[in-house]
Each structure stands twice: as C-alpha cells, then as structure tokens.
Protein backbone atom coordinates (compact mmCIF):
# COMPACT_ATOMS: atom_id res chain seq x y z
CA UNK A 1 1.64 32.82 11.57
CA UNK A 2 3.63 29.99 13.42
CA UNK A 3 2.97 28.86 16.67
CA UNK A 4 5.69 29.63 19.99
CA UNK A 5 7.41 27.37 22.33
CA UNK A 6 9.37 27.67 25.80
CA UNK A 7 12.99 27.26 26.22
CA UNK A 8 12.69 25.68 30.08
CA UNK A 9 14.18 22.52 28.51
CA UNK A 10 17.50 23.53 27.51
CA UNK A 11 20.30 23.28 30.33
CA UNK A 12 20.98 26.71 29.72
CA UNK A 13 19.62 29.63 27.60
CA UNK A 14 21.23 31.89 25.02
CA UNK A 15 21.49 35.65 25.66
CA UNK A 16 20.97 36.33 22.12
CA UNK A 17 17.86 36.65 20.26
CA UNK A 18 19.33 36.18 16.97
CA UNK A 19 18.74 33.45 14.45
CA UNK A 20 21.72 33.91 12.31
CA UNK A 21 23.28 31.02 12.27
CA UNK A 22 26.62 30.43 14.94
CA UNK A 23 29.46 27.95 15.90
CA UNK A 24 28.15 25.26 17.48
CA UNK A 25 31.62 24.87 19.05
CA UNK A 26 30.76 26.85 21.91
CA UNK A 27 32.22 25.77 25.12
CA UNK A 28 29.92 27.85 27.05
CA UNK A 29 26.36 25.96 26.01
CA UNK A 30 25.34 22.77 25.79
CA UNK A 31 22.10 21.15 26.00
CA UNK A 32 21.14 17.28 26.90
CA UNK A 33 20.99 15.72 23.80
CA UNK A 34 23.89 17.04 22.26
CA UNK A 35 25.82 14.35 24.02
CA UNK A 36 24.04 11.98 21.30
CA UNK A 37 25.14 13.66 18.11
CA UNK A 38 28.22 12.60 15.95
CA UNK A 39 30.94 14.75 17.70
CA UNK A 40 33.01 14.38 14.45
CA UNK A 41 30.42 16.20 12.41
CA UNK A 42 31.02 20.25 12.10
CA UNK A 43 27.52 21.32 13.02
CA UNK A 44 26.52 24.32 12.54
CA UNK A 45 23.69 26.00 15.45
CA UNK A 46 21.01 28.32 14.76
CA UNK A 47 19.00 30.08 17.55
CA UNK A 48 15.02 30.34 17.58
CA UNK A 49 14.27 33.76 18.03
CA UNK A 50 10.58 33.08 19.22
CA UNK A 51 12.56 31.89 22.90
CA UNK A 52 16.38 31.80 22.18
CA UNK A 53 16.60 28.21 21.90
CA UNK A 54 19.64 26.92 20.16
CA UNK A 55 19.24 24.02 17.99
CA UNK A 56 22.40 22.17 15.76
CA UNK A 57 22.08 21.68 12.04
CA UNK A 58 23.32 19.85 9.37
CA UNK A 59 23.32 19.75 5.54
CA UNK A 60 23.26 16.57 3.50
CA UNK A 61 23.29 16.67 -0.32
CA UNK A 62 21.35 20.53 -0.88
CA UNK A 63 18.75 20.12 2.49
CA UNK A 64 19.36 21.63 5.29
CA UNK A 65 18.26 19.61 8.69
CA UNK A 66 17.57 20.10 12.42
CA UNK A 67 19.60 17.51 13.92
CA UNK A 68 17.27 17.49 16.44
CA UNK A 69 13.56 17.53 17.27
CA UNK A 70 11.91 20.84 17.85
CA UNK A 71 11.01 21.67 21.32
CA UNK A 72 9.07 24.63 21.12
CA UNK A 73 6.39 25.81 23.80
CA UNK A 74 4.84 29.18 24.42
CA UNK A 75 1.72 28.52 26.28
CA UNK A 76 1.34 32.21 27.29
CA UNK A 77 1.67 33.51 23.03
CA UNK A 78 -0.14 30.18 22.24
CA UNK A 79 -2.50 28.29 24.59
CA UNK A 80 -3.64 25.74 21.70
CA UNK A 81 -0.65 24.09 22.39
CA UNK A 82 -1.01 23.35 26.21
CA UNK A 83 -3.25 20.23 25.03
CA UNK A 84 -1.72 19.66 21.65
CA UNK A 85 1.85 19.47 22.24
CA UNK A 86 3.48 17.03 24.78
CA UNK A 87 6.42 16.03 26.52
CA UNK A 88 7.02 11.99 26.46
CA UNK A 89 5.09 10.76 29.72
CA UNK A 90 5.03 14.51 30.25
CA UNK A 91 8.00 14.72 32.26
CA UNK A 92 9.58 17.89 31.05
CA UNK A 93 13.18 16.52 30.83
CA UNK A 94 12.28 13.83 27.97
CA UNK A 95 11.50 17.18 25.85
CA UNK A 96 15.32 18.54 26.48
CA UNK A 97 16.66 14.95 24.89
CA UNK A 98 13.54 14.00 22.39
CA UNK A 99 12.17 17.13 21.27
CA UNK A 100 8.16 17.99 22.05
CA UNK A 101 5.48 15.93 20.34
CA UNK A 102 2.85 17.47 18.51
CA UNK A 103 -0.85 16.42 16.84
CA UNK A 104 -1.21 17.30 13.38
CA UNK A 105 -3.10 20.60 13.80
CA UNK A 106 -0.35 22.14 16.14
CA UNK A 107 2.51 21.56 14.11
CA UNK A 108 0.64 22.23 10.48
CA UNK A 109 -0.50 25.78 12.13
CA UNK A 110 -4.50 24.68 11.48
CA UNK A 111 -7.53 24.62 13.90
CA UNK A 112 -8.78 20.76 13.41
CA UNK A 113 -12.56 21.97 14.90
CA UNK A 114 -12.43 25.18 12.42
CA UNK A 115 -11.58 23.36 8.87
CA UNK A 116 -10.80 20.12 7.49
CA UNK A 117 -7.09 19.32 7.11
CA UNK A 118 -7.33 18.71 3.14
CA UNK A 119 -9.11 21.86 2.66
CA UNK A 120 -6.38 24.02 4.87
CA UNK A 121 -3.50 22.34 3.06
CA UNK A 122 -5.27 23.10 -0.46
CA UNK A 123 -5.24 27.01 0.63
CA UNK A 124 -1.49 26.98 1.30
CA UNK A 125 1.80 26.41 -0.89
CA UNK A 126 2.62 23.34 0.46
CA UNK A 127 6.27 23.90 -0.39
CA UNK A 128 6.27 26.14 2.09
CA UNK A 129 4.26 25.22 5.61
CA UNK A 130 6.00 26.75 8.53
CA UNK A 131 3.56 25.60 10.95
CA UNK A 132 5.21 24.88 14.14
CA UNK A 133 8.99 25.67 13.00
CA UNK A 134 10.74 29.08 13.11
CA UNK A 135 10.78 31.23 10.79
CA UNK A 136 12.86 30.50 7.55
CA UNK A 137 12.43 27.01 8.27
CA UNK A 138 9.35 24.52 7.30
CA UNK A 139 7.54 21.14 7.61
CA UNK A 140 9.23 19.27 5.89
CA UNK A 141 7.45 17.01 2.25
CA UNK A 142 7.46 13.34 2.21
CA UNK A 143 9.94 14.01 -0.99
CA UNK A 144 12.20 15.67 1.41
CA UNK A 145 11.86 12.83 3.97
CA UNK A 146 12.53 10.91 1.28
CA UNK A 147 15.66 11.82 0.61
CA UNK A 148 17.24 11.62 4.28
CA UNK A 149 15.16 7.94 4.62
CA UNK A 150 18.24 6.61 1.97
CA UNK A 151 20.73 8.03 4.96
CA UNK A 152 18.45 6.61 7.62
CA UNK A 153 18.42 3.46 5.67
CA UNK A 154 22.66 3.04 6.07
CA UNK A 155 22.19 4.42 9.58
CA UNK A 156 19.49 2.97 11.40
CA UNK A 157 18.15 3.91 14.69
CA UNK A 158 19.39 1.97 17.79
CA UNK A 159 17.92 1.42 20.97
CA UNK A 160 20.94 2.23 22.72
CA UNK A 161 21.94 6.14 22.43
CA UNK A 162 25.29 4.88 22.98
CA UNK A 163 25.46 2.92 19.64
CA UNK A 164 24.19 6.99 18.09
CA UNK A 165 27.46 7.95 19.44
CA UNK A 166 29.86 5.19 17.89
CA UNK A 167 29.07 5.26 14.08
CA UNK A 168 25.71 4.24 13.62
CA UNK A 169 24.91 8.54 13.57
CA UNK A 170 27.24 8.75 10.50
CA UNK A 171 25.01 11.23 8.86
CA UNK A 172 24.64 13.60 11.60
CA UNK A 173 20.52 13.08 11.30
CA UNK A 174 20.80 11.85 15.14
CA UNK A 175 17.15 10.33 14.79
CA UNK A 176 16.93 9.79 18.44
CA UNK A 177 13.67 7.17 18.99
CA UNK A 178 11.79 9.64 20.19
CA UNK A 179 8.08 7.47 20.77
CA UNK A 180 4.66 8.92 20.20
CA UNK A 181 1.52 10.32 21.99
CA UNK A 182 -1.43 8.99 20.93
CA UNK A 183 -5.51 8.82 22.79
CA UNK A 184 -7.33 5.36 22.90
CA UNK A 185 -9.21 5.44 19.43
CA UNK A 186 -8.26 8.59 18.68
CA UNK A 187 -11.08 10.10 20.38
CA UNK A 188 -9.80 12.80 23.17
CA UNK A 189 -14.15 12.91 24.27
CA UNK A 190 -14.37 9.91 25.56
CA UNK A 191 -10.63 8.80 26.13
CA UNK A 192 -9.48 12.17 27.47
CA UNK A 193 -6.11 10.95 29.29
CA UNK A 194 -3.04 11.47 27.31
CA UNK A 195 -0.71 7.43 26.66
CA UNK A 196 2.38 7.17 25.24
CA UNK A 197 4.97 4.20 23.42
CA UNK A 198 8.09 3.45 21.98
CA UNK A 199 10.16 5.36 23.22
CA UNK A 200 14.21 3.89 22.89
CA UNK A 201 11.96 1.72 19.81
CA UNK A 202 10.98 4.17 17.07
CA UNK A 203 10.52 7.86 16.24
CA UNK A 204 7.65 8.86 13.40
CA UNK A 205 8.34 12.23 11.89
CA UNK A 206 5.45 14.26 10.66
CA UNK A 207 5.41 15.42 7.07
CA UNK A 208 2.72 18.15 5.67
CA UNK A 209 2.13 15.51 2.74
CA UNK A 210 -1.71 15.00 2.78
CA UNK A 211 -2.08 11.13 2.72
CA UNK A 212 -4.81 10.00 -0.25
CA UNK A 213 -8.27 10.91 0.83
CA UNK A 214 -7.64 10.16 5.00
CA UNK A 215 -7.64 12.99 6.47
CA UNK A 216 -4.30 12.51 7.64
CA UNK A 217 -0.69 13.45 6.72
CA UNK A 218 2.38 11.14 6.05
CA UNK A 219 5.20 10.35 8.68
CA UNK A 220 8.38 8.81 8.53
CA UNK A 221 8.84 5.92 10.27
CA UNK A 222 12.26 4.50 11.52
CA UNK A 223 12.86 2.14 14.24
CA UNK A 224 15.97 -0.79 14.95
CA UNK A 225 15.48 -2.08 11.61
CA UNK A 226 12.69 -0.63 9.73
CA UNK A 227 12.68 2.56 7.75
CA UNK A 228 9.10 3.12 5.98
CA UNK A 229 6.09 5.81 5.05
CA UNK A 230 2.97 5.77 6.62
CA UNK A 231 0.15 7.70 7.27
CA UNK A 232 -0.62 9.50 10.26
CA UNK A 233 -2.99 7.53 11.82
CA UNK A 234 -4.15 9.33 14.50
CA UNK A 235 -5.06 13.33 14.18
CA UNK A 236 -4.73 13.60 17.92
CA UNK A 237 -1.77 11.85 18.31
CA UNK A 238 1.38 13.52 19.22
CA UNK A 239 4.91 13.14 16.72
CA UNK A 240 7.99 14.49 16.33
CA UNK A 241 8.82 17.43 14.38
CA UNK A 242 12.31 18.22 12.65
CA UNK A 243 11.84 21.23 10.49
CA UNK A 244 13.71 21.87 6.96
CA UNK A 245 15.29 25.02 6.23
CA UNK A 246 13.08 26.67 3.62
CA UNK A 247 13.96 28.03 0.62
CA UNK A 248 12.11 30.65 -1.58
C-alpha cells in the first residue's frame, strides 16, 4: 500500500477528490511553484486523491512526468513519515515550491529496521513500485531517468528560477534545485539532528534501481552544469521524488 501526504502546502485546495486528469488552465487555482514552469507548455493537472492535491504533468516521447516534486504528507494515516520525510530546513513553505524530501524507505514503501532494501526490492516487480506516489503512478527506473537526463542535458538546471522561466525549462521537466536532507554519517543514533544543502545548486531524484551490492538505490543528479547517476549514498538521507505514470 502507498504511503499519504498533507495538502497544507498548496495555496489553495481542490474541492474534488478525483484523480482524473483536468485543465490545468484553471484560473481559479494556483499553487507556488507553478510560477516556475514553462507557461507556453499545455500541461495537463491531475489531482491526488489521498489529499486533493493538484499536481501539473507533462509527456515527453511515451513517459508521462510530474512536473513537479511530490509533496505528500499524512502524518495522521502514516506516522513513519513524520521522521522520514522533510521539508528543506523544515520550513513548510520550501515544500509548496520544492516538493517534500524523502529517505529511501519512505518513498520505496519499505521498513529499513524490518528487511534489507535488496531483499524488499527482489519481492516486488520493480516495474511497478508505487511507494510514495499515488496511485496509477510509480517510482520511477534509472532507464526511465534515463531518458528525461538527454532533455535535462539540453536544459540544464539554473540557479536562478528566473532563467526556468525564460527558455532554459524548454521541456516542461521544471527540475527546480530542490537540495537534499542528509544526517552526519548517515547515522540518525548518534547524529540525530536533521542538515540540509544545495538548495538553488542541485536536485537528486530517487530512482527504485538497486545500485550493485550497496544497499542503496540510484538518483539522478542535475545541477548548473552537471547531469549524472549516482548512488544513493545515504539511506537516511532525504531526496526528491517525481513519480512516473505507470503503465500495466
């Protein structure tokens, strides 16, 4: 089952609990970040039935994208997430422009003290790992990452959001640098408080592509001038999600 998020960090909420997919020219709804996406592009909007958020998407070649970072939080439905999930510096308001960060475990759907990563993605269809997005839409493969790292590569991330609204967002993937979350050495025991970094620098995005035999998963890296695949080096560490519309 996928995990829930709140919807405090839109600027305001949908009525509708549908998730069929709607205009995004709506006059009456807007959200934060929107102001940073390629206003000549013809998204399209779905809305996250788990709490009526409305998210834009866009389809390049035969994916279907977010254009935007999931920000989903349900602490009441889903209390794992109150200390595996993050807002940047947690100040709420970075969520409503950069999405939510999330550790590994939280956005693959797995309990890291329960089972080892490598033997929970060996159980599923990795084709198909909601985790953390809504339903009909998944985690996205370092093969699909691969594909929108050629458009990333033509249309590289800029430290000023204004540059994101002036041509450098040609493909409509709006890869805001979104920053991470991360514990000193990785170890939340004896480093329990919470840093972050690069934010306005770089955003990772988390794959569910198990990385060699680290326990770890793959991310997409892109910064100013950099597009590249690493692993996830830190389990605890918080990264951005932008889910994949699945397909059967």
């Amino acid at each position: 089952s996928s995990t829930e998020i709140s919807s405090s960090s839109t600027e305001n909420k949908s009525s509708s609990s549908s998730n069929n997919t709607e205009e995004s020219s709506s006059s009456d709804f807007s959200k934060l970040n929107w102001k940073f996406m390629n206003s000549s592009i013809p998204y399209d909007t779905i809305i996250d039935s788990r709490d009526n958020q409305v998210y834009k998407v866009i389809t390049i070649g035969n994916q279907t994208w977010m254009a935007e970072n999931l920000n989903y939080y349900d602490a009441e439905q889903n209390s794992y997430l109150i200390e595996h999930s993050w807002c940047y510096n947690n100040i709420e308001s970075t969520c409503s422009v950069h999405g939510r960060l999330y550790d590994v475990s939280a956005a693959l759907g797995y309990d890291q003290n329960q089972i080892k990563l490598r033997t929970y993605l060996k159980s599923l269809d990795t084709n198909h790992i909601q985790g953390i997005c809504p339903d009909g839409w998944r985690i996205p493969l370092v093969n699909d990452l691969e594909k929108i790292s050629n458009y990333a590569r033509t249309a590289l991330v800029s430290s000023s959001y204004q540059n994101w609204t002036t041509g450098n967002n040609s493909t409509g993937l709006s890869l805001i640098p979104s920053g991470y979350a991360y514990f000193y050495n990785d170890n939340r025991e004896t480093n329990p408080d919470i840093l972050f970094q690069n934010i306005n620098k770089l955003t990772n995005l988390l794959s569910a592509t198990y990385y060699g035999l680290v326990s770890s998963v793959q991310v997409l890296t892109v910064t100013n001038n950099s597009v590249e695949f690493s692993k996830a080096n830190f389990v605890n560490a918080g990264y951005s999600v932008r889910c994949i519309k699945d397909s059967e």
